[in-house]
Protein backbone atom coordinates (compact mmCIF):
# COMPACT_ATOMS: atom_id res chain seq x y z
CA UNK A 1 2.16 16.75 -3.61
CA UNK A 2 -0.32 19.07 -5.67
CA UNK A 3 -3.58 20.23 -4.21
CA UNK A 4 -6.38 22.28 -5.22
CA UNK A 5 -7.24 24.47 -2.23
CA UNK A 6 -10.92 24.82 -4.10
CA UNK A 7 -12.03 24.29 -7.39
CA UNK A 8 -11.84 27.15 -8.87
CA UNK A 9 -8.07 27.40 -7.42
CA UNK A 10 -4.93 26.14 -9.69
CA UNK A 11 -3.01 23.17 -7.80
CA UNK A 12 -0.66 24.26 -5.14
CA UNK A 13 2.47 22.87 -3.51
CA UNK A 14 2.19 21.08 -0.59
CA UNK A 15 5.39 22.38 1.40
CA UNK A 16 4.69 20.71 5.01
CA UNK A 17 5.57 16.74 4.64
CA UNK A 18 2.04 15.02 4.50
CA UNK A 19 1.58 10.86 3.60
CA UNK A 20 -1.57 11.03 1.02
CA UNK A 21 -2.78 8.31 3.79
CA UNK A 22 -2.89 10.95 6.23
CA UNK A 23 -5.13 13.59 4.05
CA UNK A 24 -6.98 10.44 2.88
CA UNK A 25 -7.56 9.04 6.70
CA UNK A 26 -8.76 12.57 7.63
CA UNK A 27 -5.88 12.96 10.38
CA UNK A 28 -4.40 16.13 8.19
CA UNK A 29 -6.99 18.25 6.31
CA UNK A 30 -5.49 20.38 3.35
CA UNK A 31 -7.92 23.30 2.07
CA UNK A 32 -10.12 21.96 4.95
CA UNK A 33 -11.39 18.74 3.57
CA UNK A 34 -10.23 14.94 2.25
CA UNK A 35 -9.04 14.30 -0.94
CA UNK A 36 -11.54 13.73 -4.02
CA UNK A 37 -10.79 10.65 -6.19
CA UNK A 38 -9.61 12.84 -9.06
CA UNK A 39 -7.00 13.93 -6.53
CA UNK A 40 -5.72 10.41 -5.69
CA UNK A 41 -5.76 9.55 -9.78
CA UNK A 42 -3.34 12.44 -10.08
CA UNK A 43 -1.17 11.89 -7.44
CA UNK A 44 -0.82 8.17 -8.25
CA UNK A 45 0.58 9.81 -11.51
CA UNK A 46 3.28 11.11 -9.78
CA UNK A 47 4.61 8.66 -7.85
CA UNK A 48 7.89 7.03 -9.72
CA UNK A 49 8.83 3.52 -8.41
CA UNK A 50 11.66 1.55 -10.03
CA UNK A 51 8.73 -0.61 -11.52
CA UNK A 52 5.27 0.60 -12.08
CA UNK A 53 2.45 -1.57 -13.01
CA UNK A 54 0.35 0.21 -15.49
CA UNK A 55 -1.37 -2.77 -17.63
CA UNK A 56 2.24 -3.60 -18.33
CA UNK A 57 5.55 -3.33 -15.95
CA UNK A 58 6.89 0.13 -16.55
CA UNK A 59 11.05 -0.63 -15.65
CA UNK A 60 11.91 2.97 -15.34
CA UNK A 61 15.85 2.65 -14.27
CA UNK A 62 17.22 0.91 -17.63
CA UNK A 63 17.54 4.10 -19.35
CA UNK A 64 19.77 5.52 -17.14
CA UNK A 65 22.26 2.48 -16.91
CA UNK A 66 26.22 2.70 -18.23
CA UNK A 67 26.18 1.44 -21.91
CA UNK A 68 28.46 -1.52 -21.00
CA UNK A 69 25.92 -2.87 -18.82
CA UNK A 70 22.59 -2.20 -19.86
CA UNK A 71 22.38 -4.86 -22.36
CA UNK A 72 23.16 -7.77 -19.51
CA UNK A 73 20.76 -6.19 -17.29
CA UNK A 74 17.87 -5.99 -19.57
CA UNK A 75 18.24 -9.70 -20.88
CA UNK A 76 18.80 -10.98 -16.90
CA UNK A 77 15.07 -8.94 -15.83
CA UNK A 78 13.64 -10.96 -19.45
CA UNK A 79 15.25 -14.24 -18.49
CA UNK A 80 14.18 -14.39 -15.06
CA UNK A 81 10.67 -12.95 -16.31
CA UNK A 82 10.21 -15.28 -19.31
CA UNK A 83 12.43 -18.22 -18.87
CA UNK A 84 10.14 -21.17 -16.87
CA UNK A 85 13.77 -22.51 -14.97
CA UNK A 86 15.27 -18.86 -14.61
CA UNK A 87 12.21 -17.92 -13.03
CA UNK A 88 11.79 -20.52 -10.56
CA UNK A 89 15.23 -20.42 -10.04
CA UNK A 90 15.07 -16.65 -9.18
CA UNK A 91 12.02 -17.28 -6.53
CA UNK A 92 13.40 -19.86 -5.10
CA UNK A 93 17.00 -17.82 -4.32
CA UNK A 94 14.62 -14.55 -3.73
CA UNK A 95 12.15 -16.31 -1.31
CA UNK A 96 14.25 -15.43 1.93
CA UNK A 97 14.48 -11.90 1.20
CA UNK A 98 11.25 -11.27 -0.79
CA UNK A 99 10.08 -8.79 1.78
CA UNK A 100 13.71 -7.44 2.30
CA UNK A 101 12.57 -4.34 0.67
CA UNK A 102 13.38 -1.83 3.41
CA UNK A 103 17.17 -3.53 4.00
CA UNK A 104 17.52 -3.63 0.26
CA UNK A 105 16.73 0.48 0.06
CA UNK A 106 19.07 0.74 2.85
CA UNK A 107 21.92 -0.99 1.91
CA UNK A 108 21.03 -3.13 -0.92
CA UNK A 109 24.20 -5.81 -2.18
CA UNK A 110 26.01 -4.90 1.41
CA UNK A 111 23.43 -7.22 3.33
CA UNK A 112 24.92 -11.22 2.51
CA UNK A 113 21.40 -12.46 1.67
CA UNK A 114 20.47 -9.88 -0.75
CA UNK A 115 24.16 -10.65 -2.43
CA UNK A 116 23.65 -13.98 -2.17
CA UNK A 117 20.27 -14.42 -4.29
CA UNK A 118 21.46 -11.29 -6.62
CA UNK A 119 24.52 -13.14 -7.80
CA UNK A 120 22.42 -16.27 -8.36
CA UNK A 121 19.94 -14.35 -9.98
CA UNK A 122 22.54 -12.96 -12.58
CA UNK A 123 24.64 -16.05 -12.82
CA UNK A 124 21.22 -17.66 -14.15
CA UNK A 125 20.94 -15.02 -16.61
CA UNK A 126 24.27 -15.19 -17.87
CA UNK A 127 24.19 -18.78 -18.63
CA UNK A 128 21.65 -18.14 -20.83
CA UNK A 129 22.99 -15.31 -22.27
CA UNK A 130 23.81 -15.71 -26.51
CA UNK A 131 28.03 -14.85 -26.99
CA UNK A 132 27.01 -11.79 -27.86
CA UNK A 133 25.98 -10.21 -24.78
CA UNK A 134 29.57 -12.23 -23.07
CA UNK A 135 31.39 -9.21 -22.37
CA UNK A 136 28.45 -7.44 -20.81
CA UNK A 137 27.18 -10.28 -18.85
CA UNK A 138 30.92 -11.16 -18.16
CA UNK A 139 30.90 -7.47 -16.45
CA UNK A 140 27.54 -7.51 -15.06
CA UNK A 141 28.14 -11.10 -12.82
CA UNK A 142 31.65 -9.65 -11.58
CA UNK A 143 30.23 -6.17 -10.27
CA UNK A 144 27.46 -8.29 -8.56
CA UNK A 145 29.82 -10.90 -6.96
CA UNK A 146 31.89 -8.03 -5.68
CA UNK A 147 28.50 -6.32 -4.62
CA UNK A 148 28.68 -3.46 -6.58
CA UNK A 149 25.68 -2.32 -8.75
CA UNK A 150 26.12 0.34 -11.56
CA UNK A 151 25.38 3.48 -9.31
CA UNK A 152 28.53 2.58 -7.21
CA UNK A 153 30.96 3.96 -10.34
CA UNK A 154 29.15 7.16 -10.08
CA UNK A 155 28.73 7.29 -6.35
CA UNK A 156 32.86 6.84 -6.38
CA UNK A 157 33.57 9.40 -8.72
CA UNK A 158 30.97 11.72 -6.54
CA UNK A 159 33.37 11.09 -2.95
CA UNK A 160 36.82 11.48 -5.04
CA UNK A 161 36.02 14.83 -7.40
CA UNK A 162 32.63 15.90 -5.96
CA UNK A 163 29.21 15.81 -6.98
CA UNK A 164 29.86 18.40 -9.70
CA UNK A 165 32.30 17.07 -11.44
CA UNK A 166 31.32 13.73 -11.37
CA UNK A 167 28.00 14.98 -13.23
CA UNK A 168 30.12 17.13 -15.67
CA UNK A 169 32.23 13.36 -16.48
CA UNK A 170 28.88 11.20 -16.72
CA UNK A 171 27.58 14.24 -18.79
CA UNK A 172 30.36 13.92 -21.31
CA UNK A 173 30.77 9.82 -21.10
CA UNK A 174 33.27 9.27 -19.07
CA UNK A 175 31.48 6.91 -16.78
């Protein structure tokens, strides 16, 4: 977190762990006083959730998906967005675990009711899906069902040739 220790002052780095809640409640002061509105504006700029509502949805992970996959992901998130069934399908299958959010941080497709509505949610998708997104769907629905998610090629590579290396092959395609 940024803060302007006065006016006048450029932003500074905050290098003591404080929740904005905390300089907002008053409990931790930082340059002796709360934070000004213009403050909060900013650092609600900086805060980078998987999905940020900003008029819009802002999905900030596809870009950083394996190419065989990326395709089958985006059209699942429009199907179970746009398509009436998908998307009652998906909250009904989502209901038990729609405030899961902490157990799905923790250990996301390795908790059995989190797998359970994520491989309904794709298998929806892929039904839908035109033949020419077959292969990546195809890929997509087996790494779920096996409750893998796209990070877990990476994260293996990391463990068997370290974190360099691993960076150097996803740098150069290899993942």
């Amino acid at each position: 977190m940024l803060v302007h220790p006065t006016p006048e002052m450029d932003a500074m780095p905050v290098t003591d762990w404080v929740p904005f809640a905390d300089w907002a409640d008053g409990r931790v002061l930082l340059g002796d006083r709360r934070p000004t509105q213009a403050e909060l504006d900013y650092h609600l700029t900086t805060l980078f959730p998987p999905v940020r509502p900003r008029r819009w949805l802002e999905i900030r992970y596809l870009d950083s998906l394996p190419d065989a996959v990326w395709p089958a992901v985006v059209f699942t998130l429009v199907t179970l967005l746009d398509d009436p069934v998908a998307a009652d399908t998906a909250a009904e299958v989502t209901e038990a675990v729609a405030t899961a959010w902490d157990r799905a941080a923790q250990i996301g497709l390795g908790d059995r009711r989190l797998l359970k509505a994520a491989i309904r949610c794709v298998q929806t998708a892929a039904e839908r899906a035109p033949a020419e997104l077959a292969e990546s769907m195809q890929q997509l629905v087996r790494s779920v069902e096996k409750g893998r998610c796209p990070a877990d090629d990476f994260s293996d590579r990391a463990v068997k040739y370290g974190i360099g290396n691993a960076i150097t092959q996803l740098a150069q395609g290899e993942l």
